[in-house]
PDB file of N, CA and C in Angstrom:
ATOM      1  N   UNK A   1       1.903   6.652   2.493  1.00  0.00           N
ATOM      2  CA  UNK A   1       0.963   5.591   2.407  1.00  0.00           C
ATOM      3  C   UNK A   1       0.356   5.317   3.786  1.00  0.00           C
ATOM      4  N   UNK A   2       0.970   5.155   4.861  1.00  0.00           N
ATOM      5  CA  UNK A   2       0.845   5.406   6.038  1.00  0.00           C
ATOM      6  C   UNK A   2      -0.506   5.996   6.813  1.00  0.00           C
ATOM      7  N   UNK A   3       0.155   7.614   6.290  1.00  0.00           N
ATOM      8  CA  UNK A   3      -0.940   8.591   6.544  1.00  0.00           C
ATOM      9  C   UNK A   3      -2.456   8.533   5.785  1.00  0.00           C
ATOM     10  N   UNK A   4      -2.175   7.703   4.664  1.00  0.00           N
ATOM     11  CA  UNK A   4      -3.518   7.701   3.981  1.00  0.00           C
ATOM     12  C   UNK A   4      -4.313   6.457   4.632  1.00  0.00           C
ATOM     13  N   UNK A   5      -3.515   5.367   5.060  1.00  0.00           N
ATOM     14  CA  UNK A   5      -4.295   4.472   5.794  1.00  0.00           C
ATOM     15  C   UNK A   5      -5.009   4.843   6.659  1.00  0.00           C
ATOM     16  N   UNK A   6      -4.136   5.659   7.893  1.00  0.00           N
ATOM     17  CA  UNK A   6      -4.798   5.838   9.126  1.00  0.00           C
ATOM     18  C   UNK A   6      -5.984   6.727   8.984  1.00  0.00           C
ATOM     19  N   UNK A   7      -6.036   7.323   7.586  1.00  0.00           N
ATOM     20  CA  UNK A   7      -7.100   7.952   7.535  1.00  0.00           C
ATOM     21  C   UNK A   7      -8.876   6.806   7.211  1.00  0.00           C
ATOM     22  N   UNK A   8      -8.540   5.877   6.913  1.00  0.00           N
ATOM     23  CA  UNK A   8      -9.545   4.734   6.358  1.00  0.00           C
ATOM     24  C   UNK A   8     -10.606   5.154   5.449  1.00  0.00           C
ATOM     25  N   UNK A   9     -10.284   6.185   4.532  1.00  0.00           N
ATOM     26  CA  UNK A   9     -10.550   6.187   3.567  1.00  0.00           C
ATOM     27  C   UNK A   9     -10.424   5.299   2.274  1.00  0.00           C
ATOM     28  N   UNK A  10     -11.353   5.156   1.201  1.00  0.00           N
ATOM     29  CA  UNK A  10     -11.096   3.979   0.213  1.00  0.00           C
ATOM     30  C   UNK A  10     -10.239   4.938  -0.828  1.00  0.00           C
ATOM     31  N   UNK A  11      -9.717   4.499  -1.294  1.00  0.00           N
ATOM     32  CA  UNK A  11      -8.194   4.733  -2.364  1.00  0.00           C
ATOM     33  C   UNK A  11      -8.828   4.018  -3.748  1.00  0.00           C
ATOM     34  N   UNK A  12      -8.395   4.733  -4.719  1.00  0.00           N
ATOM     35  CA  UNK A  12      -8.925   3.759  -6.263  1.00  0.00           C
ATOM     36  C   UNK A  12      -7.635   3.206  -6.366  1.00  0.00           C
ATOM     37  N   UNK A  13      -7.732   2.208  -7.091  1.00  0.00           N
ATOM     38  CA  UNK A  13      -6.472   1.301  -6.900  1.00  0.00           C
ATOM     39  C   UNK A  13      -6.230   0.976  -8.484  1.00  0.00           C
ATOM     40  N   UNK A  14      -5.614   1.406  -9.393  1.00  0.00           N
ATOM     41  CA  UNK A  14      -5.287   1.405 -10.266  1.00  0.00           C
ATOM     42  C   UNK A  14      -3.805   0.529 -11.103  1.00  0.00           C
ATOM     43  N   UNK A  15      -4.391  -0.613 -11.860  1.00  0.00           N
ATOM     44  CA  UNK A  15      -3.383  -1.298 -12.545  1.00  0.00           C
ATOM     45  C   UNK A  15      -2.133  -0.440 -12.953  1.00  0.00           C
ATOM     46  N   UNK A  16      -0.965  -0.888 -13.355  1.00  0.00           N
ATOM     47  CA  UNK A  16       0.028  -0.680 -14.305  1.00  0.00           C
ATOM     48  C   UNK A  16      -0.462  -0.364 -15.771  1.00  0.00           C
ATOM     49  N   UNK A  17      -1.244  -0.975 -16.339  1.00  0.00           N
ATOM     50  CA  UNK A  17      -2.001  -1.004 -17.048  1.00  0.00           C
ATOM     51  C   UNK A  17      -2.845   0.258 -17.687  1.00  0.00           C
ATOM     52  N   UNK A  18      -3.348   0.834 -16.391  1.00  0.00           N
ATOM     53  CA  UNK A  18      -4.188   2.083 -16.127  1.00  0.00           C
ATOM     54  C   UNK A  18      -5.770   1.312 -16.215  1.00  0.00           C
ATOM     55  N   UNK A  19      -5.521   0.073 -16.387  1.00  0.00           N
ATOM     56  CA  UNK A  19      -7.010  -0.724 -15.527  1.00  0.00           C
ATOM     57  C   UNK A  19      -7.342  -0.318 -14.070  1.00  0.00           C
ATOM     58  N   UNK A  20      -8.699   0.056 -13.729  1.00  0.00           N
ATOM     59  CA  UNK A  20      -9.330   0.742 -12.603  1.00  0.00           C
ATOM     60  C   UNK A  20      -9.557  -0.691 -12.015  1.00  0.00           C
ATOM     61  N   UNK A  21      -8.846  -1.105 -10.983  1.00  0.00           N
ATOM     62  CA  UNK A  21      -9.967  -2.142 -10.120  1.00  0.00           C
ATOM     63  C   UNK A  21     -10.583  -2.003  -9.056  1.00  0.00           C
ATOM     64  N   UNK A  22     -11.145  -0.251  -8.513  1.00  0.00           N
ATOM     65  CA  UNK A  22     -11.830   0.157  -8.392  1.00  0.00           C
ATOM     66  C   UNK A  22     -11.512   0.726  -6.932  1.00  0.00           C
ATOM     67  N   UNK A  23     -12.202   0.699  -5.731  1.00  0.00           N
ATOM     68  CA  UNK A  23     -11.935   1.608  -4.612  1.00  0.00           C
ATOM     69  C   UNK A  23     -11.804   0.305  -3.216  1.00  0.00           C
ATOM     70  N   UNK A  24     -10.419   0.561  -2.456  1.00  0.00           N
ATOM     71  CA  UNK A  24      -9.866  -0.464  -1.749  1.00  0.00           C
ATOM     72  C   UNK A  24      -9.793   0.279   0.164  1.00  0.00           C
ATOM     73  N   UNK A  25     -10.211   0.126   0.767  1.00  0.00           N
ATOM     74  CA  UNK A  25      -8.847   1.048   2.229  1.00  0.00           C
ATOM     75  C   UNK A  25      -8.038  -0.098   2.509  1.00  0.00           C
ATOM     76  N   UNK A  26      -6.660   0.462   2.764  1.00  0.00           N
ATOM     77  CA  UNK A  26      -5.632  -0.088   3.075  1.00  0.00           C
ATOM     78  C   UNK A  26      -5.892  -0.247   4.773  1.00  0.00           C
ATOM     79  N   UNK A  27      -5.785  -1.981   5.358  1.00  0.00           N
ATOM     80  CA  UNK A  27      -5.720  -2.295   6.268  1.00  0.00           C
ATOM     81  C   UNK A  27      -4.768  -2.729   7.212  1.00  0.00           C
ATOM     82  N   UNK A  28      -3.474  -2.665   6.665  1.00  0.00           N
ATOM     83  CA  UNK A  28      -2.158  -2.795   7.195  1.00  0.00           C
ATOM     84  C   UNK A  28      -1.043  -3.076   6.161  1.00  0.00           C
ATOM     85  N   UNK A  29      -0.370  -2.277   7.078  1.00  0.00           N
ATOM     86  CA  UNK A  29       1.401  -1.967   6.306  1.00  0.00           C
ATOM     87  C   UNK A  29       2.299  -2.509   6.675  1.00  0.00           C
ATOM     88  N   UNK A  30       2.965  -3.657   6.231  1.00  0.00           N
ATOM     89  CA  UNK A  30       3.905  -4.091   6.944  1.00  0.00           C
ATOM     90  C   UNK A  30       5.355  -3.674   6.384  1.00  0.00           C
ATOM     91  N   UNK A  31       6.472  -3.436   6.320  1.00  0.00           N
ATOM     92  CA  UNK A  31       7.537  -2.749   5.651  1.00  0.00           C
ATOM     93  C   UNK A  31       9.338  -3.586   6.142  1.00  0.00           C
ATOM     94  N   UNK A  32       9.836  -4.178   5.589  1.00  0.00           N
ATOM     95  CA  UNK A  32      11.010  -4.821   5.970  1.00  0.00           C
ATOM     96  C   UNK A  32      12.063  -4.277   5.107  1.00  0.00           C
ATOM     97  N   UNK A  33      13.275  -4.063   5.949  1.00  0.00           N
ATOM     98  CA  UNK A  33      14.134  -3.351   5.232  1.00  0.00           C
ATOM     99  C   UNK A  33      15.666  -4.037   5.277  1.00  0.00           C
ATOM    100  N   UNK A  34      16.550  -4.458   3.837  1.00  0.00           N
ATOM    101  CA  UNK A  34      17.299  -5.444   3.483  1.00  0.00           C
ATOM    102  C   UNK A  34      18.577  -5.184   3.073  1.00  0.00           C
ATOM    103  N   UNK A  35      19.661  -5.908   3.050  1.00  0.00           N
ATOM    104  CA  UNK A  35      20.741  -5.293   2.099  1.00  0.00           C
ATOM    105  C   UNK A  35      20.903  -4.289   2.247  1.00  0.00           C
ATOM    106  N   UNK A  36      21.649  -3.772   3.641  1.00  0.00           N
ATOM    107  CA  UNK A  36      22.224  -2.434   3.648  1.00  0.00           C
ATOM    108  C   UNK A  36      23.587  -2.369   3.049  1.00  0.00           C
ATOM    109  N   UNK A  37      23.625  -0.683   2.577  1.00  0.00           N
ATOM    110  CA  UNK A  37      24.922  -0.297   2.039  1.00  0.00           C
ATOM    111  C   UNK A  37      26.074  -0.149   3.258  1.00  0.00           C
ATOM    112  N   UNK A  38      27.239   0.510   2.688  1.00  0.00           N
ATOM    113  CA  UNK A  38      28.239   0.725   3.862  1.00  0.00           C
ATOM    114  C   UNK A  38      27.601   1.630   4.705  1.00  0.00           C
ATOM    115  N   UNK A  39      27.435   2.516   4.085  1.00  0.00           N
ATOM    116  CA  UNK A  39      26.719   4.022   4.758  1.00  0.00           C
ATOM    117  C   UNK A  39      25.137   3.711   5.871  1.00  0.00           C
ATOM    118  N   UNK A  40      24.799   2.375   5.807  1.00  0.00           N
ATOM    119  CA  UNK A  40      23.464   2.066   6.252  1.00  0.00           C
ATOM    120  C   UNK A  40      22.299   2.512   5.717  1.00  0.00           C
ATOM    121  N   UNK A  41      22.157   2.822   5.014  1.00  0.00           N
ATOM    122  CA  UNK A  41      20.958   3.155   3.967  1.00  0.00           C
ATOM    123  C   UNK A  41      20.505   1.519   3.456  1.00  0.00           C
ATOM    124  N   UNK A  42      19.036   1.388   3.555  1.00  0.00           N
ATOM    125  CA  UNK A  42      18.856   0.023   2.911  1.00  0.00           C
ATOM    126  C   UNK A  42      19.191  -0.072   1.426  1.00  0.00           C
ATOM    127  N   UNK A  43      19.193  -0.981   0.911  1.00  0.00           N
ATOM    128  CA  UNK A  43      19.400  -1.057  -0.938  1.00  0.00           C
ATOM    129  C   UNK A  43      18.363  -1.680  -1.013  1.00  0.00           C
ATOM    130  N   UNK A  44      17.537  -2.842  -0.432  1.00  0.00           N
ATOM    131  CA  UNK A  44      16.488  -3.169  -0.429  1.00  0.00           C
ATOM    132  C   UNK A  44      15.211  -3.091   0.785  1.00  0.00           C
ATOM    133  N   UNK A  45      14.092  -2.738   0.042  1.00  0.00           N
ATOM    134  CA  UNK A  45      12.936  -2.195   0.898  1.00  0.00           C
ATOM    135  C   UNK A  45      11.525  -2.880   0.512  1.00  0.00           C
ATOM    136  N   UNK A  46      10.953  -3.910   1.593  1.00  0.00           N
ATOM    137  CA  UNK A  46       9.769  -4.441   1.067  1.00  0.00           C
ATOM    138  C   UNK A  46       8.514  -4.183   1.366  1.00  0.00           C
ATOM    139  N   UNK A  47       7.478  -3.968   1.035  1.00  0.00           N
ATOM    140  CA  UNK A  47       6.507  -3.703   1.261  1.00  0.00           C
ATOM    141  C   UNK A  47       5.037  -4.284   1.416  1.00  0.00           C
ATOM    142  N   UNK A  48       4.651  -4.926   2.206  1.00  0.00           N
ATOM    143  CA  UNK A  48       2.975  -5.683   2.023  1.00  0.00           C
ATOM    144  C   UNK A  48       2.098  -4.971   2.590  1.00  0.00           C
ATOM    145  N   UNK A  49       1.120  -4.590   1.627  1.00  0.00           N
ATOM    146  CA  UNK A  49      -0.297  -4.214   2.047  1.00  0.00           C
ATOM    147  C   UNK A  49      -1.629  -5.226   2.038  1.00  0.00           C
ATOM    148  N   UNK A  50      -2.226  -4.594   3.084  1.00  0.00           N
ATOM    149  CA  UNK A  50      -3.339  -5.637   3.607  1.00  0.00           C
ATOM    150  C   UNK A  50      -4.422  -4.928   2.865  1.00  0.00           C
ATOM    151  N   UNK A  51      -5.454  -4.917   2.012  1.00  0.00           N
ATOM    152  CA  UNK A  51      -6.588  -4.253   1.435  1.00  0.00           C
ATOM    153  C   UNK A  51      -7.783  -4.758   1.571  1.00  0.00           C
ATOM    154  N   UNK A  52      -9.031  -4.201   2.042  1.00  0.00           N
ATOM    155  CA  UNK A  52     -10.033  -4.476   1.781  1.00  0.00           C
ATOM    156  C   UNK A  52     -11.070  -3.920   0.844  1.00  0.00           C
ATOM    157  N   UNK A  53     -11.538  -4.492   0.066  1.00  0.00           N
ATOM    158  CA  UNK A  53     -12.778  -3.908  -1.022  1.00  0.00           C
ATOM    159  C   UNK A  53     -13.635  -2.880  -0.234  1.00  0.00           C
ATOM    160  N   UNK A  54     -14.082  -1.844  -0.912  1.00  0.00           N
ATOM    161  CA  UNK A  54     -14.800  -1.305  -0.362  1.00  0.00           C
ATOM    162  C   UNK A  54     -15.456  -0.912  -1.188  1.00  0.00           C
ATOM    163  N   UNK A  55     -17.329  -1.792  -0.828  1.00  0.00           N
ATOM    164  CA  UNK A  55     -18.509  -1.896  -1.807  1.00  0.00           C
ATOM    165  C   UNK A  55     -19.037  -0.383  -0.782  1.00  0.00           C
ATOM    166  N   UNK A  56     -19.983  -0.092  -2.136  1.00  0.00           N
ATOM    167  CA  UNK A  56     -20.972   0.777  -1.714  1.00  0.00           C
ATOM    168  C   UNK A  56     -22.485  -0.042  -1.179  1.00  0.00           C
ATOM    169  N   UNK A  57     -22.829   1.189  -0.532  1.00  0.00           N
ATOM    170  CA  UNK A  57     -24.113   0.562  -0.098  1.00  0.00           C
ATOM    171  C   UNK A  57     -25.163   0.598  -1.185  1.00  0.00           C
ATOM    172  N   UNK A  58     -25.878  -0.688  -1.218  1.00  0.00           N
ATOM    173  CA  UNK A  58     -27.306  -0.743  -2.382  1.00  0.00           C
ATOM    174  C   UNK A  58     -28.544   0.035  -1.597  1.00  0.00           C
TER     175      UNK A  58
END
């Protein structure tokens, strides 16, 4: 996800649903990591993305 940001390309952003809500670039990743096991591996991993719309030109 990362790598597709830094590219700032727009991404189609697609519901659960398989509703299109259409084409977004991802503007920041923030990632926090929770509840580690014994072994240190997280068990929980969170994720926020920053998105902006991305209209075409008229």
């Amino acid at each position: 996800m990362r790598q597709e940001a830094s590219k700032g390309d727009p991404l189609l952003l697609v519901a659960g649903t398989g509703h299109v809500l259409g084409r977004w670039c991802i503007t920041n990743i923030e990632e926090s990591q929770d509840t580690f096991l014994k072994n240190g591996v997280p068990h929980k991993v969170e994720f926020r993305l920053q998105l902006t719309r991305y209209g075409e030109d008229d």
